[in-house]
C-alpha atoms as a PDB file:
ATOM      1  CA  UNK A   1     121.126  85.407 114.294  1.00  0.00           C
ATOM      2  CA  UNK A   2     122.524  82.606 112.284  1.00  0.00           C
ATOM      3  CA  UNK A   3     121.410  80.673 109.196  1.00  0.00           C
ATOM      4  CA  UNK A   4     123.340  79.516 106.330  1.00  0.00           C
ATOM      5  CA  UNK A   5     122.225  82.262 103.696  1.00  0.00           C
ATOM      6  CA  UNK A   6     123.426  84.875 106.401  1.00  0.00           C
ATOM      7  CA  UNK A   7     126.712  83.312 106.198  1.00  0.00           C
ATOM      8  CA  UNK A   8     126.997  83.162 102.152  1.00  0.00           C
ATOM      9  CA  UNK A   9     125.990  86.901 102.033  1.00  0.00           C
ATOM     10  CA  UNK A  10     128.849  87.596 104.841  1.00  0.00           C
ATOM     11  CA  UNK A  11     131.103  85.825 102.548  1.00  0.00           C
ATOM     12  CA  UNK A  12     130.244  87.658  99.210  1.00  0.00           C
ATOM     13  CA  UNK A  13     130.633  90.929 101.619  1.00  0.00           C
ATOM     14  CA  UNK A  14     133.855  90.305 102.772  1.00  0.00           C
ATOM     15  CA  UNK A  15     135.000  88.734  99.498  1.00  0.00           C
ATOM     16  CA  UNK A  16     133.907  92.086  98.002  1.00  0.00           C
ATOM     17  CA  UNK A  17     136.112  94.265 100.297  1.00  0.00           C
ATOM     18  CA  UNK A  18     133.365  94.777 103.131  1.00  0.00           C
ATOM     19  CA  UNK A  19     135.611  94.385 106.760  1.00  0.00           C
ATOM     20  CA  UNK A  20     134.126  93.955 110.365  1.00  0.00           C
ATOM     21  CA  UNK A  21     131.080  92.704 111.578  1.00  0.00           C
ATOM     22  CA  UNK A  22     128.215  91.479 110.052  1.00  0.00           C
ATOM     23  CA  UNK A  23     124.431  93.137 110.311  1.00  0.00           C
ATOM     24  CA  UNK A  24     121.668  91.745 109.379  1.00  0.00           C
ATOM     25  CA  UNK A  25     119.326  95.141 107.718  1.00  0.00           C
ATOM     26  CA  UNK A  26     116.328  93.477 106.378  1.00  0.00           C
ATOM     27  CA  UNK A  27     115.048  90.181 106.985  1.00  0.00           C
ATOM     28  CA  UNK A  28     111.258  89.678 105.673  1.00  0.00           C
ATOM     29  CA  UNK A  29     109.539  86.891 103.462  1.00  0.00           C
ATOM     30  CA  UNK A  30     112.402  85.398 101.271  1.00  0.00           C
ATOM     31  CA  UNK A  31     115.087  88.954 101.017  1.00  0.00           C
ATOM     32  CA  UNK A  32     117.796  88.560 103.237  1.00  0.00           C
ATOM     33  CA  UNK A  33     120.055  92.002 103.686  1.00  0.00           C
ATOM     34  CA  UNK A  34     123.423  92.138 105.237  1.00  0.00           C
ATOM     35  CA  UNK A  35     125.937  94.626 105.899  1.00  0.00           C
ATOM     36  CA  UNK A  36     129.729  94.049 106.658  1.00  0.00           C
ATOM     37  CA  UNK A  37     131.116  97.156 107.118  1.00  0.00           C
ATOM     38  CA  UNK A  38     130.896  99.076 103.460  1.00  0.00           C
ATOM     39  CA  UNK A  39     129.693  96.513 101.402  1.00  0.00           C
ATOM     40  CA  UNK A  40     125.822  95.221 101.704  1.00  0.00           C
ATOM     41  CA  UNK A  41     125.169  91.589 100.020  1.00  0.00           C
ATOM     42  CA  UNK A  42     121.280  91.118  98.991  1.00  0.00           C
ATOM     43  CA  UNK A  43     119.463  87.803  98.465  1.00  0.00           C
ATOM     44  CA  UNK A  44     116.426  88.575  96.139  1.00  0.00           C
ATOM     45  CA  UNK A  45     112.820  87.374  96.237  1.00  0.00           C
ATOM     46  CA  UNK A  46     112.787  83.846  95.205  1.00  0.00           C
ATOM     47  CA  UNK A  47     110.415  85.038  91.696  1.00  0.00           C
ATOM     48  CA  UNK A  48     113.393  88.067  90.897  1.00  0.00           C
ATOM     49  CA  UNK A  49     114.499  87.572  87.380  1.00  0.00           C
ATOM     50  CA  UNK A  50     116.335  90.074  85.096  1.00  0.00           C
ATOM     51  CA  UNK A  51     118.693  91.243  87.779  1.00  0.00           C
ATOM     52  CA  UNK A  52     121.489  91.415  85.113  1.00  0.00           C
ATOM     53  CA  UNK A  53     119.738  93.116  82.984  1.00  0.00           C
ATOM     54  CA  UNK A  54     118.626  95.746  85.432  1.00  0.00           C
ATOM     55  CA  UNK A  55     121.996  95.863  87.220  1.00  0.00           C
ATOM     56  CA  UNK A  56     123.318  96.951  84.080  1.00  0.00           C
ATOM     57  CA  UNK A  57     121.485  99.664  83.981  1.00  0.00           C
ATOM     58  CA  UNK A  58     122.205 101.134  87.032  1.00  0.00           C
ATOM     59  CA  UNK A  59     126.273 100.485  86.361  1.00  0.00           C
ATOM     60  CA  UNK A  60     125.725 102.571  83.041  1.00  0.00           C
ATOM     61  CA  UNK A  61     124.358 105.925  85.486  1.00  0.00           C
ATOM     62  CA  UNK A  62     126.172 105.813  88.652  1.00  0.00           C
ATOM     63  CA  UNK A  63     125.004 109.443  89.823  1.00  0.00           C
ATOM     64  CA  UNK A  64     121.593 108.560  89.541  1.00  0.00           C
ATOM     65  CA  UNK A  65     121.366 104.659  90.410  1.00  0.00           C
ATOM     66  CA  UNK A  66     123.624 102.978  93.170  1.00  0.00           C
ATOM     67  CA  UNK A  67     125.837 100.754  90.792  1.00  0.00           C
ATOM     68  CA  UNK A  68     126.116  96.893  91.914  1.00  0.00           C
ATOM     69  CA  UNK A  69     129.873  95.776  93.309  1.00  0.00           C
ATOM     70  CA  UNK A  70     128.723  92.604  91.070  1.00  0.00           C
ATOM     71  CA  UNK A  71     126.078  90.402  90.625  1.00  0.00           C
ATOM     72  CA  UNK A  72     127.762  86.657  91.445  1.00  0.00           C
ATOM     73  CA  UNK A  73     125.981  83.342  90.362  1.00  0.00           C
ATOM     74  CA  UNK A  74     122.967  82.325  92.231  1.00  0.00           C
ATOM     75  CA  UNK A  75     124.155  80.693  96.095  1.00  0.00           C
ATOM     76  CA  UNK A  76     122.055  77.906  96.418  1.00  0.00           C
ATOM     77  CA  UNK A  77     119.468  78.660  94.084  1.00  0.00           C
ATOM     78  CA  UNK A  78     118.893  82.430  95.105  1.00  0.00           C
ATOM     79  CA  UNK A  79     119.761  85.743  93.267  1.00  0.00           C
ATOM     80  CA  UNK A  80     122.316  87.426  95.041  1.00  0.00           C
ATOM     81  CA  UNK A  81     123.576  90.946  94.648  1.00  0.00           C
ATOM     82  CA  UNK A  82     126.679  93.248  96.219  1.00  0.00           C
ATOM     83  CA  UNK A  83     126.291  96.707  96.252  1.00  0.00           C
ATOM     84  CA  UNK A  84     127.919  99.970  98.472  1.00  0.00           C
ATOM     85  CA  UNK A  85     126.844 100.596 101.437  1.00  0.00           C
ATOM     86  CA  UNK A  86     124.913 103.730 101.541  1.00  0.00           C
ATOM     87  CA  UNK A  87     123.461 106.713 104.078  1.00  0.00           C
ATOM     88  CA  UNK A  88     120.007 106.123 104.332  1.00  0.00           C
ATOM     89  CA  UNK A  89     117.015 108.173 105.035  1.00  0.00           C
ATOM     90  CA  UNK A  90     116.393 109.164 108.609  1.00  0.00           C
ATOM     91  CA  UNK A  91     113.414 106.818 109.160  1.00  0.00           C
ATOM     92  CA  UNK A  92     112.381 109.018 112.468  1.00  0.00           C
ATOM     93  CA  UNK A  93     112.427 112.633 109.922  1.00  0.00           C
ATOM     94  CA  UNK A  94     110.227 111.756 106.928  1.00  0.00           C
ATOM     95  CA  UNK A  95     109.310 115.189 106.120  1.00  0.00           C
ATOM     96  CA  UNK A  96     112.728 116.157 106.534  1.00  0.00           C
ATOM     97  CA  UNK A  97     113.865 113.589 104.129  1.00  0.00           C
ATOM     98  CA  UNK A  98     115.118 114.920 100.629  1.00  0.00           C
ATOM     99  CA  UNK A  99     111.490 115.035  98.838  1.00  0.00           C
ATOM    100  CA  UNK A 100     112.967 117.269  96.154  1.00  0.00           C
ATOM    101  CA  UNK A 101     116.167 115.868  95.264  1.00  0.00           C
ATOM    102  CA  UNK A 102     114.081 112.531  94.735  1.00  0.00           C
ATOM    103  CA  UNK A 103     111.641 114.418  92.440  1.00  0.00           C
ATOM    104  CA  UNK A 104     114.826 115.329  90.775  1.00  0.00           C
ATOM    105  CA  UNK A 105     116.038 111.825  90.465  1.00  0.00           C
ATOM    106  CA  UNK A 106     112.781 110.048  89.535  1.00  0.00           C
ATOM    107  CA  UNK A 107     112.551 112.860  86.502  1.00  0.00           C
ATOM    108  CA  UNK A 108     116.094 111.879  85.330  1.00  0.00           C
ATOM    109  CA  UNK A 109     115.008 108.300  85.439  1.00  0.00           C
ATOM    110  CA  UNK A 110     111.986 108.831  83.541  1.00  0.00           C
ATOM    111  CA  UNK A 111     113.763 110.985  80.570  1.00  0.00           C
ATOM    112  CA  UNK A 112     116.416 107.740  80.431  1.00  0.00           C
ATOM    113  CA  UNK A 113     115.889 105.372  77.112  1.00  0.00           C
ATOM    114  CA  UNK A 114     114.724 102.260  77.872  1.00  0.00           C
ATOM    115  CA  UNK A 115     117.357  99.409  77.036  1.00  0.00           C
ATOM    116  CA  UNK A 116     116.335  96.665  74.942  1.00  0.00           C
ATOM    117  CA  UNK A 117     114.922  93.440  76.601  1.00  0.00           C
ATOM    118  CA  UNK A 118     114.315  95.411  79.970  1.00  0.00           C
ATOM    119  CA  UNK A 119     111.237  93.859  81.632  1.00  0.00           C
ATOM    120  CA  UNK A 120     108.097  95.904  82.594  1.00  0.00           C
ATOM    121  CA  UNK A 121     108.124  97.933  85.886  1.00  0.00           C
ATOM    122  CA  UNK A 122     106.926  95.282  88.835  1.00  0.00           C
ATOM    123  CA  UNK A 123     104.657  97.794  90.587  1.00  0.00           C
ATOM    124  CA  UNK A 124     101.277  96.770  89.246  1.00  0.00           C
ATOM    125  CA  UNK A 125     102.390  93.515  89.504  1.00  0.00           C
ATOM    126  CA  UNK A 126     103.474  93.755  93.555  1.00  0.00           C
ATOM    127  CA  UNK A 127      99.993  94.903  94.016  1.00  0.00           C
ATOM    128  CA  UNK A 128      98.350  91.475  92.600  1.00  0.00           C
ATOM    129  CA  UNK A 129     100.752  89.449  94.293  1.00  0.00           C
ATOM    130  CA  UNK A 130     100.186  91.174  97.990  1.00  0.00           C
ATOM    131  CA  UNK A 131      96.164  91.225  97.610  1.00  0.00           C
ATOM    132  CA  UNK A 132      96.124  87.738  96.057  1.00  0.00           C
ATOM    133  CA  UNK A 133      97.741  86.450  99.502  1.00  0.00           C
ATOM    134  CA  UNK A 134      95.512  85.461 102.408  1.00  0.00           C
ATOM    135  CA  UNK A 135      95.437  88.353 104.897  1.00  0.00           C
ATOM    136  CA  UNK A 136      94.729  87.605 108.666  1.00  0.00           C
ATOM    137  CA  UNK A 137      90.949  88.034 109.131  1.00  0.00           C
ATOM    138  CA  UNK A 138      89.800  91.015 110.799  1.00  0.00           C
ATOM    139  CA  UNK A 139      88.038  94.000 110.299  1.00  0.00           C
ATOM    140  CA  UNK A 140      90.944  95.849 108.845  1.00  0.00           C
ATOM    141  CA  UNK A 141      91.368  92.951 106.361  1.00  0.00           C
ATOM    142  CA  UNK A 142      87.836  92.872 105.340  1.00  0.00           C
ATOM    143  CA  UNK A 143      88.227  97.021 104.513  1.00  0.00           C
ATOM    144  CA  UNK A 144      91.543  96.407 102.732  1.00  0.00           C
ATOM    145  CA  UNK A 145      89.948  93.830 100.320  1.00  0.00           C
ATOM    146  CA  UNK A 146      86.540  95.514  99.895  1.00  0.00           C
ATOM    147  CA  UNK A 147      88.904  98.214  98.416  1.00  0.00           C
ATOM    148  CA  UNK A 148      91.233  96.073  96.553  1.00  0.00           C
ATOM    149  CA  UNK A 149      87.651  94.423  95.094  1.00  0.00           C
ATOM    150  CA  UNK A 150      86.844  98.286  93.569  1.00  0.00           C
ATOM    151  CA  UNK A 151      90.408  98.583  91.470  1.00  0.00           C
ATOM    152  CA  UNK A 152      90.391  97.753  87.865  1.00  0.00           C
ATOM    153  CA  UNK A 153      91.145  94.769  86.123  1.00  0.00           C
ATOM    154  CA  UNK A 154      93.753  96.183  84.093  1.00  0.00           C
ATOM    155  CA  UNK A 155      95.938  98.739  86.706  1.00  0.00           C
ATOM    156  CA  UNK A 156      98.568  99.752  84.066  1.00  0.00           C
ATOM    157  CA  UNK A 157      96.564  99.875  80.576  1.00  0.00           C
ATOM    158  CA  UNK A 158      99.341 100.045  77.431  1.00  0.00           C
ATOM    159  CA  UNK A 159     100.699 103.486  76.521  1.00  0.00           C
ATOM    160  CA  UNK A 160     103.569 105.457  76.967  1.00  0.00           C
ATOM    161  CA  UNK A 161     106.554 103.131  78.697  1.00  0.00           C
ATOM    162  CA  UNK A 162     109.324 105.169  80.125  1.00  0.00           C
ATOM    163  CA  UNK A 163     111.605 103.773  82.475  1.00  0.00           C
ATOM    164  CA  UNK A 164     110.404 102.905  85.915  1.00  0.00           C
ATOM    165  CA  UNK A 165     111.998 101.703  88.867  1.00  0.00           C
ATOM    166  CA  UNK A 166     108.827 100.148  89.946  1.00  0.00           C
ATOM    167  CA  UNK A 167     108.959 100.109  93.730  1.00  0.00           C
ATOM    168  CA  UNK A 168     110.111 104.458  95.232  1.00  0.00           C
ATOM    169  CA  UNK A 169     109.371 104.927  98.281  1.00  0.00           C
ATOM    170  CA  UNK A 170     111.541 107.056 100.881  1.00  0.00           C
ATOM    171  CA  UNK A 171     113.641 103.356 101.485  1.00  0.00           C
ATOM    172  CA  UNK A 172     114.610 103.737  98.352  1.00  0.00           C
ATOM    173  CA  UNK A 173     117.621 106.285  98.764  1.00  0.00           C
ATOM    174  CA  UNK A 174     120.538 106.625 100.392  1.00  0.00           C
ATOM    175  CA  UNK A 175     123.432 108.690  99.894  1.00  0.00           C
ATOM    176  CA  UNK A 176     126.792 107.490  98.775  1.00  0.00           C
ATOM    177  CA  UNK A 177     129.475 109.337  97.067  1.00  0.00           C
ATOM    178  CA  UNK A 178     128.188 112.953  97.833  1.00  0.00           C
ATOM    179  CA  UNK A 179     124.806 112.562  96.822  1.00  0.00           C
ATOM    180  CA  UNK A 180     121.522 110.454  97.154  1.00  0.00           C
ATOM    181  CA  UNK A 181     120.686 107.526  94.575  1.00  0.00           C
ATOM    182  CA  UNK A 182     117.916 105.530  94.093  1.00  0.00           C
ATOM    183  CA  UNK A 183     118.403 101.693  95.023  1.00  0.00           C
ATOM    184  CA  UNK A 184     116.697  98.482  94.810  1.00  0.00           C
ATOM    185  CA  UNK A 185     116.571  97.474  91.093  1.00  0.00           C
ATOM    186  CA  UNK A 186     114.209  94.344  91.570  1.00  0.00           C
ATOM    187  CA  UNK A 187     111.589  95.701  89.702  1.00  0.00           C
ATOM    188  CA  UNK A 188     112.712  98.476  87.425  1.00  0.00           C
ATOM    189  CA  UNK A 189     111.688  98.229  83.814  1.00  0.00           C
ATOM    190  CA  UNK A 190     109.453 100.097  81.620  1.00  0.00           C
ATOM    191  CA  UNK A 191     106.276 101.691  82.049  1.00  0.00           C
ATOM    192  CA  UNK A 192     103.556 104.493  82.678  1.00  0.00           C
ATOM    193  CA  UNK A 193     106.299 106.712  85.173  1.00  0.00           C
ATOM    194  CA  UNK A 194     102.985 107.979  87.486  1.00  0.00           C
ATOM    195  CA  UNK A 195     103.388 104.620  89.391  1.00  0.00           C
ATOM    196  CA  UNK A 196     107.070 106.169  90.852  1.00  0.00           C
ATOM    197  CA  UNK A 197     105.106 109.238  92.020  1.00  0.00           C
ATOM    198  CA  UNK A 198     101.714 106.911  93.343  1.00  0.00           C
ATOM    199  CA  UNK A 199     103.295 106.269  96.840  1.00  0.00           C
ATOM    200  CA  UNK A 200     103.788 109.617  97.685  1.00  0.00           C
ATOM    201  CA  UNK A 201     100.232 110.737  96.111  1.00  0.00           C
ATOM    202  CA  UNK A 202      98.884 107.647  98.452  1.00  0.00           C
ATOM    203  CA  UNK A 203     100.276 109.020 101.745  1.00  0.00           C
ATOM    204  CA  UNK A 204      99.681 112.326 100.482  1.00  0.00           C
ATOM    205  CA  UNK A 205      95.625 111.627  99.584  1.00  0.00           C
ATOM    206  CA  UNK A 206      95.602 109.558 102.620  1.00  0.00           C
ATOM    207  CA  UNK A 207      96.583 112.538 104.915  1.00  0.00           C
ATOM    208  CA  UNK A 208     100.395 110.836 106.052  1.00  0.00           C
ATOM    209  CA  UNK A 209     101.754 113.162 103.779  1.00  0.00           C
ATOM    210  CA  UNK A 210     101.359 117.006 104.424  1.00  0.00           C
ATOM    211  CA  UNK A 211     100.174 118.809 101.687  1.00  0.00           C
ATOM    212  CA  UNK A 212     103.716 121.110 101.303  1.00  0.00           C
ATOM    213  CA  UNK A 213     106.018 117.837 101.495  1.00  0.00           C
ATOM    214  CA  UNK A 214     103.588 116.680  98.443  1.00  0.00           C
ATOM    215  CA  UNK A 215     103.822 120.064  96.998  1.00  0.00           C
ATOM    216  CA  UNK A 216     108.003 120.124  97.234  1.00  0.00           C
ATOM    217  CA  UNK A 217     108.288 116.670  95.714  1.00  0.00           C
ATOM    218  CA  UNK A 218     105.701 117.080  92.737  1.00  0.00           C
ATOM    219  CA  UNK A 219     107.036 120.510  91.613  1.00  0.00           C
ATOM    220  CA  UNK A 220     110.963 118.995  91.859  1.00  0.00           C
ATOM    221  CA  UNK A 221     109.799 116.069  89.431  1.00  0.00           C
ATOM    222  CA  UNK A 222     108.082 118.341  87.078  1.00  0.00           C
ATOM    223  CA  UNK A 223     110.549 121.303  87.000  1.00  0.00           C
ATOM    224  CA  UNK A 224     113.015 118.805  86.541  1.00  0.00           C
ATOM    225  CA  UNK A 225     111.665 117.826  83.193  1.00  0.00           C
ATOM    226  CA  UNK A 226     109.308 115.205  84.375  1.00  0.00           C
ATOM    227  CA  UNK A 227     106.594 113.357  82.817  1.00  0.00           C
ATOM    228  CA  UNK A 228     103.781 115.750  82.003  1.00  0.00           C
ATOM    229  CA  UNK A 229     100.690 114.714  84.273  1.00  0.00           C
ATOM    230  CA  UNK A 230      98.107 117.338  82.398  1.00  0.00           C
ATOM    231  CA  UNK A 231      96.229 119.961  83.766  1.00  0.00           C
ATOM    232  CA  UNK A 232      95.048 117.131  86.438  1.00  0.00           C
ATOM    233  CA  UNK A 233      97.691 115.552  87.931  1.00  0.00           C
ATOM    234  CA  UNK A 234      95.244 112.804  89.528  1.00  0.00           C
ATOM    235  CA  UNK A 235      93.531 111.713  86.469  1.00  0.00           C
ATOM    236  CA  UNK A 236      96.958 110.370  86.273  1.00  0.00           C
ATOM    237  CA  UNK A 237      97.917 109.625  89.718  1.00  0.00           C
ATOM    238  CA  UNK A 238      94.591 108.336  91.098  1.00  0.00           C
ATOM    239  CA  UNK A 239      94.326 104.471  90.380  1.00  0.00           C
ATOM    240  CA  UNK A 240      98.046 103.712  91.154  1.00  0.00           C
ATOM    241  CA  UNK A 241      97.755 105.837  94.156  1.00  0.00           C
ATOM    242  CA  UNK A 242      94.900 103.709  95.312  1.00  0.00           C
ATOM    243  CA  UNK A 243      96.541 100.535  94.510  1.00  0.00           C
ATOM    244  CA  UNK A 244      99.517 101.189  96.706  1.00  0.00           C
ATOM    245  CA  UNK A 245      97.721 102.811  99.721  1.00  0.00           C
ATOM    246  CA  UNK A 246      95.356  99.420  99.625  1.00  0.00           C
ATOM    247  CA  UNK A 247      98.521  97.398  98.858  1.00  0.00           C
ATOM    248  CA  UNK A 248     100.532  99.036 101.821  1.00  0.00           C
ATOM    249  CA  UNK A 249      97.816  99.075 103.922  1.00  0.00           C
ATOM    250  CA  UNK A 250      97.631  94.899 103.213  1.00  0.00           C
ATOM    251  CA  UNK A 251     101.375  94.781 104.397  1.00  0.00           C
ATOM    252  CA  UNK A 252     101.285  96.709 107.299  1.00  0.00           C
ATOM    253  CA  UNK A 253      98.174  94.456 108.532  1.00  0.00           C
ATOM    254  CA  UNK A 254     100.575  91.351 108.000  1.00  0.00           C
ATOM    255  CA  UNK A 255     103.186  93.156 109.425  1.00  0.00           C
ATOM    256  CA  UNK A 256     101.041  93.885 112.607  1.00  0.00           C
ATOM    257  CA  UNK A 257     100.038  90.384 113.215  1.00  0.00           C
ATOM    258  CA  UNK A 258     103.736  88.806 112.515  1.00  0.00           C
ATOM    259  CA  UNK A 259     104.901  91.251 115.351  1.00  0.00           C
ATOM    260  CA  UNK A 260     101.849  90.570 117.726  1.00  0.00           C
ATOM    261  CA  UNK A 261     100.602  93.973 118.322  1.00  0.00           C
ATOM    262  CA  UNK A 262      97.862  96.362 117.350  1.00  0.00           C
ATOM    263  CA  UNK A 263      97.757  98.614 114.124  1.00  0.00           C
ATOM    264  CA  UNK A 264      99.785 102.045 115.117  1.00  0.00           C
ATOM    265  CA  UNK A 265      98.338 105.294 114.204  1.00  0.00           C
ATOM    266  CA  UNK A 266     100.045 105.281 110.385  1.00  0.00           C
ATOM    267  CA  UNK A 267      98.707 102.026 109.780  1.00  0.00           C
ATOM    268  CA  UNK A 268      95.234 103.070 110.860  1.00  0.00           C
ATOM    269  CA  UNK A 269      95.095 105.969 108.979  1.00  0.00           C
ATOM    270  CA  UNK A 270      96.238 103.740 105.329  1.00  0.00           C
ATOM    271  CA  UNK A 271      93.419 101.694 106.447  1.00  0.00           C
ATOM    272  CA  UNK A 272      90.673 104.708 107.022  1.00  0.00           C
ATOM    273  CA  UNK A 273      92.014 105.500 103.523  1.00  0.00           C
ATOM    274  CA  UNK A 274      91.120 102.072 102.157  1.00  0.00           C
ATOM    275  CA  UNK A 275      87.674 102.537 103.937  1.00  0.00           C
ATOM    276  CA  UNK A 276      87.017 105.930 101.685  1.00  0.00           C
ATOM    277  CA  UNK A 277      88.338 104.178  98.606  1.00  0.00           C
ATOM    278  CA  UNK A 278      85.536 101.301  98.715  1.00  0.00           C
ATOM    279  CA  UNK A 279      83.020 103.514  99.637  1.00  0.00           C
ATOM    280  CA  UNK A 280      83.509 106.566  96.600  1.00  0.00           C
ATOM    281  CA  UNK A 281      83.340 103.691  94.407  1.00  0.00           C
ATOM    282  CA  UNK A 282      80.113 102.198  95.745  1.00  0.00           C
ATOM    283  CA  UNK A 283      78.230 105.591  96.458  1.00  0.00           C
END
């Protein structure tokens, strides 16, 4: 595979110490990801802004955040970002994966201060910008946006602003130096913390997520000093749960149609979910 941002992000690799071949990790939309041996150069969405800002953050706690090798000018026009490579999760072991020690993390991010000038967390955000994009019609579509059509207006209402990273899911750690850290800074910022936790509530409330892996990761975030959720965790959890199951369910639809094949059993199931979440609201 060859293109001409490959090659700038091979160059900022190499320039950055990274030695060997080049690998292309994630190519999807506008983000470009490329490995050269222990150094990973990232081209950001074409709407990322802040990167400095947030990079700085995650220099100032290395044993929580991966810290950024550096953050050059844009190439070309594009945000551009060098960072250590990293172990990732075992995408074939999810419930194996280290629920707890990222319960642990997210509840060390959340007690952080927020820095001055840091932008809001992009999750609610994300969500408007997948369901405002045409989907492929189809009955899976249809049930995604008859869902998306019950959410509030307003999907993070003002109140208590922590500090976010805006985007955890499982993808989002690897482990580098002897431990895990959270990656992918594009949209961390402040806000309401619960949207960190929503993904894993969505699988979990969508029944991808066995009740005990749920179980693990909730009581690591809270006995970790977490946000307090109340006495009901879900009249928290509930509406940015929602939002992500219908807003993953949206991707993996796209997803399914750029790859020219049927929806898989996981993808079925977010969309069953999406099918539940339209009809409790209209009942």
């Amino acid at each position: 595979m060859t293109h001409p941002v490959i090659e700038q992000l091979t160059a900022l690799a190499r320039e950055s110490g990274g030695t060997g071949e080049a690998a292309v990790l994630y190519a999807r939309g506008d983000v470009l990801v490329v490995r050269v041996g222990g150094v990973v150069a990232k081209a950001h969405r074409a709407e990322t802004t802040d990167l400095p800002a947030r990079a700085a953050v995650a220099a100032g706690h290395p044993g929580l955040l991966l810290p950024p090798i550096r953050v050059p000018d844009p190439v070309d026009g594009r945000t551009v970002s060098v960072w250590p490579a990293g172990e990732p999760v075992d995408p074939a072991d999810p419930f194996g994966a280290p629920w707890e020690e990222a319960g642990r993390l997210l509840a060390r991010l959340h007690a952080l201060p927020v820095p001055a000038g840091l932008p809001p967390q992009g999750a609610p955000l994300r969500v408007r910008e997948v369901l405002t994009r045409p989907l492929p019609d189809s009955p899976a579509a249809r049930t995604i946006l008859r869902a998306y059509a019950t959410l509030p207006d307003v999907l993070e209402a003002p109140g208590t602003a922590r500090l976010v990273h805006g985007d955890f899911h499982l993808g989002q750690l690897v482990r580098c130096g002897g431990g895990w850290r959270l990656i992918d800074i594009d949209d961390l910022g402040h806000g309401d913390p619960v949207w960190d936790l929503a993904r894993p509530a969505a699988l979990f409330a969508a029944g991808v997520l066995p009740d005990e892996v749920w179980s693990r990761f909730l009581h690591a975030y809270l006995s970790a000093g977490g946000t307090d959720l109340g006495p009901d965790p879900w009249a928290r959890l509930d509406i940015p749960a929602q939002a992500l199951a219908i807003q993953t369910a949206a991707r993996c639809v796209s997803k399914a149609v750029d790859e020219g094949r049927t929806l898989n059993e996981y993808e079925t199931t977010l969309i069953d979910a999406c099918d539940r979440i339209s009809s409790s609201r209209n009942a």
